[in-house]
Protein backbone atom coordinates (compact mmCIF):
# COMPACT_ATOMS: atom_id res chain seq x y z
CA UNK A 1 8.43 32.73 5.03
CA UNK A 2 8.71 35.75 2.86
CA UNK A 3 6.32 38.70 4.79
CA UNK A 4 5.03 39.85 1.77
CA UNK A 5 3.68 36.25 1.70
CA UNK A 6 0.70 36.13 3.71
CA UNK A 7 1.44 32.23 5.29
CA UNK A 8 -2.37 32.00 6.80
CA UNK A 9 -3.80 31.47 3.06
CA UNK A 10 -6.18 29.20 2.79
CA UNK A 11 -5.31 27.39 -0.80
CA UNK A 12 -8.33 25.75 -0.80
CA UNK A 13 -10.59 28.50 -0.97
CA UNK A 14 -9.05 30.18 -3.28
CA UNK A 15 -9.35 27.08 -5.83
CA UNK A 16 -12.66 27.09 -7.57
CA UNK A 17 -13.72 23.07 -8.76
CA UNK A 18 -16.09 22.72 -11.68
CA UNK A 19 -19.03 22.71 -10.36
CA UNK A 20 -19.44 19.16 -11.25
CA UNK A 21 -16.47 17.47 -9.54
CA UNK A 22 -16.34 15.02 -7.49
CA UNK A 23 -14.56 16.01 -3.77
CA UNK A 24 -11.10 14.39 -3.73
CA UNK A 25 -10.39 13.16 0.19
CA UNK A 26 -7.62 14.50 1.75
CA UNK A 27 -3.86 13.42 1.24
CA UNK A 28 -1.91 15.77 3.17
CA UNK A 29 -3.22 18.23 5.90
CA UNK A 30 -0.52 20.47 7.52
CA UNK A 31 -1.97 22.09 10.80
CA UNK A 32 -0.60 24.96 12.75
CA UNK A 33 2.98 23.64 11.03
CA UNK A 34 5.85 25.95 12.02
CA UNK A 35 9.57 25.06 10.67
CA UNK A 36 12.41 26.35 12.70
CA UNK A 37 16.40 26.63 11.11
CA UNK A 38 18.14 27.15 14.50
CA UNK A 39 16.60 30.60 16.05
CA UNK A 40 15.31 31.27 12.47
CA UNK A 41 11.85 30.75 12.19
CA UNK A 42 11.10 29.95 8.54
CA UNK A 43 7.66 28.89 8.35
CA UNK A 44 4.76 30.38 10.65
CA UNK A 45 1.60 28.93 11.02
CA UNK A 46 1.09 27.01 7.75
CA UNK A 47 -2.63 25.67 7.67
CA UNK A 48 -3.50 23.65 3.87
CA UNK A 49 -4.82 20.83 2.59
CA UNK A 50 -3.73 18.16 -0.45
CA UNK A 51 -6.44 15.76 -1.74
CA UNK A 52 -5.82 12.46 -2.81
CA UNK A 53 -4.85 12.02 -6.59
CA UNK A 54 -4.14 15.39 -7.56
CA UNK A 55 -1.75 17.57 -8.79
CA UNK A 56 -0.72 20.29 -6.59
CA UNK A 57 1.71 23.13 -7.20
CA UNK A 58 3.52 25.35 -4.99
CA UNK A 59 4.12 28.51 -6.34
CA UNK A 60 6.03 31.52 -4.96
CA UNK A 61 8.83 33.85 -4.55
CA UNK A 62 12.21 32.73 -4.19
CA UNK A 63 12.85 32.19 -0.66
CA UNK A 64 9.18 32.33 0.43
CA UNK A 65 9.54 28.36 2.19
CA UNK A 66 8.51 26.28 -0.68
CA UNK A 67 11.50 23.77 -0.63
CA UNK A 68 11.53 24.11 3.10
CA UNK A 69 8.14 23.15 3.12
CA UNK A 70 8.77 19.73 0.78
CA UNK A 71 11.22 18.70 2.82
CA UNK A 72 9.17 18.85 6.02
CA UNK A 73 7.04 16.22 3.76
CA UNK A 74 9.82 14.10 3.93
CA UNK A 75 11.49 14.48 7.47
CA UNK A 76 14.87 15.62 5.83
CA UNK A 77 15.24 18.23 8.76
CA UNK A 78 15.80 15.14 11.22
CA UNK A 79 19.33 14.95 9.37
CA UNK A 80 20.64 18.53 10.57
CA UNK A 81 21.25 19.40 13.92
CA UNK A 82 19.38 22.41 14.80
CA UNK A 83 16.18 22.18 12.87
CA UNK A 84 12.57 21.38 13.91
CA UNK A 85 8.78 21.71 12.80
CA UNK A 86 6.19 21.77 15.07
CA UNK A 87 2.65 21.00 14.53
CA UNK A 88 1.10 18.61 12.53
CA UNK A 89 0.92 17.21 8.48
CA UNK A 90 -1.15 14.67 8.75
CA UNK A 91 -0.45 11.75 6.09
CA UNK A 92 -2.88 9.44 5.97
CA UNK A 93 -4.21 10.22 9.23
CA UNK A 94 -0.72 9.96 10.53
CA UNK A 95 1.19 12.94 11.95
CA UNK A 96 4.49 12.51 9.99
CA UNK A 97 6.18 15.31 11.86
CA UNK A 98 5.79 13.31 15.28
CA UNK A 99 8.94 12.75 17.31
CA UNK A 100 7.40 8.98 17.76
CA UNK A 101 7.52 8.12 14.05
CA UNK A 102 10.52 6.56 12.78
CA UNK A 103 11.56 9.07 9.72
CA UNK A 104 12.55 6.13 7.77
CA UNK A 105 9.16 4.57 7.77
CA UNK A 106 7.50 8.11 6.53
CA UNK A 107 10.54 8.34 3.69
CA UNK A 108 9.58 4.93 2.01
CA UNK A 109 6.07 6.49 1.85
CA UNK A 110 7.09 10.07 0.11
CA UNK A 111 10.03 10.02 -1.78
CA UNK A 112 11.39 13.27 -2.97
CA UNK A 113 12.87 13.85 -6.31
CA UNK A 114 15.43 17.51 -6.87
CA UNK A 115 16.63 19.25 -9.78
CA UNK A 116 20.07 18.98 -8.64
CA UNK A 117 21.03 15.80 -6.32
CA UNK A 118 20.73 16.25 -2.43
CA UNK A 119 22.67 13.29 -1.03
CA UNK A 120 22.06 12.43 2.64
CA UNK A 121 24.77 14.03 4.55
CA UNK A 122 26.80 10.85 4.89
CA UNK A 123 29.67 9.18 2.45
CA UNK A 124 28.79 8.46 -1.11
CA UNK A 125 29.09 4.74 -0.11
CA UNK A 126 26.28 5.38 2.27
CA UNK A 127 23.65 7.45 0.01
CA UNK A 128 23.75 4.76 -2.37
CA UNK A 129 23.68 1.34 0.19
CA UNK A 130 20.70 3.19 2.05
CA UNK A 131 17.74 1.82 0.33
CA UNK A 132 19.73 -1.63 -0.16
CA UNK A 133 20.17 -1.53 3.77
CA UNK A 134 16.16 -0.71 4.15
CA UNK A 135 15.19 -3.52 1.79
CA UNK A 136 17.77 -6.16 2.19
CA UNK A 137 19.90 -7.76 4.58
CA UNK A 138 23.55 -8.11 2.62
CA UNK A 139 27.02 -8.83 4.32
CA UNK A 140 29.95 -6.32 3.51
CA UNK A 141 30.91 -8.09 0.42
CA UNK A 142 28.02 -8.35 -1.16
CA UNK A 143 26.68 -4.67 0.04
CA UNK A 144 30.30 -3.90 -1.71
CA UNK A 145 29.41 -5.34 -4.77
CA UNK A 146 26.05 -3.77 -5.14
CA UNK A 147 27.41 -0.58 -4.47
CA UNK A 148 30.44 -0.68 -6.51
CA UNK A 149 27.79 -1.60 -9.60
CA UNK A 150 25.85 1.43 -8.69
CA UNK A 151 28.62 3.68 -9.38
């Protein structure tokens, strides 16, 4: 995280609700989450919560650990060598950062959409038969065929 960004601010009590509305229950709760890029420790202590059926916006400088952040959501980290978060987001009442969930079952629960694509670090081929392999059980040819009518 940026320093100028103070990373133990507490989002939700800085959001005022109309007085009238209803609590939302929480979505998302990251807990004591740090992210680590090798030696580099990018996020420090991140405490938040998202409620249910909302939308929420990240907003900061460039480089502050937004995108980092997101991608914690997802598990993406387990893909590079090297990085690791510790603590907790809780999804659901499920810690999604826990070495004992499979990240595949947490990425057909929060998808991720980018500006620019972000293939999995694997062959084209791959990225695309990925969610057929999740979903489906195809031999060669036919995962062949599928693919090839992808592209």
């Amino acid at each position: 995280m940026n320093s100028a960004v103070d990373p133990t601010f507490n989002i939700s009590s800085s959001v005022s609700a109309k007085p009238d509305a209803v609590q939302a229950p929480t979505k998302i709760k990251v807990e004591k989450l740090d992210f680590y890029y090798g030696q580099n420790h990018a996020l420090k202590n991140i405490n938040f919560e998202i409620p249910e059926k909302r939308v929420t916006a990240m907003i900061g400088p460039s480089g502050c650990g937004k995108s980092t952040l997101l991608r914690v959501f997802n598990r993406m980290y387990d893909l590079y060598p090297g990085q690791r978060a510790e603590g907790g987001v809780m999804f659901d009442g499920v810690n999604i950062v826990g070495k004992e969930l499979d990240p595949t079952v947490v990425r057909t629960r929060i998808g991720m959409v980018f500006q620019k694509p972000t293939p999995f670090p694997m062959s084209i081929y791959d990225n695309i038969a990925f969610g057929v392999r999740l979903h489906e059980n195809l031999n060669k040819s036919k995962m062949d065929e599928r693919v090839e009518s992808c592209l």
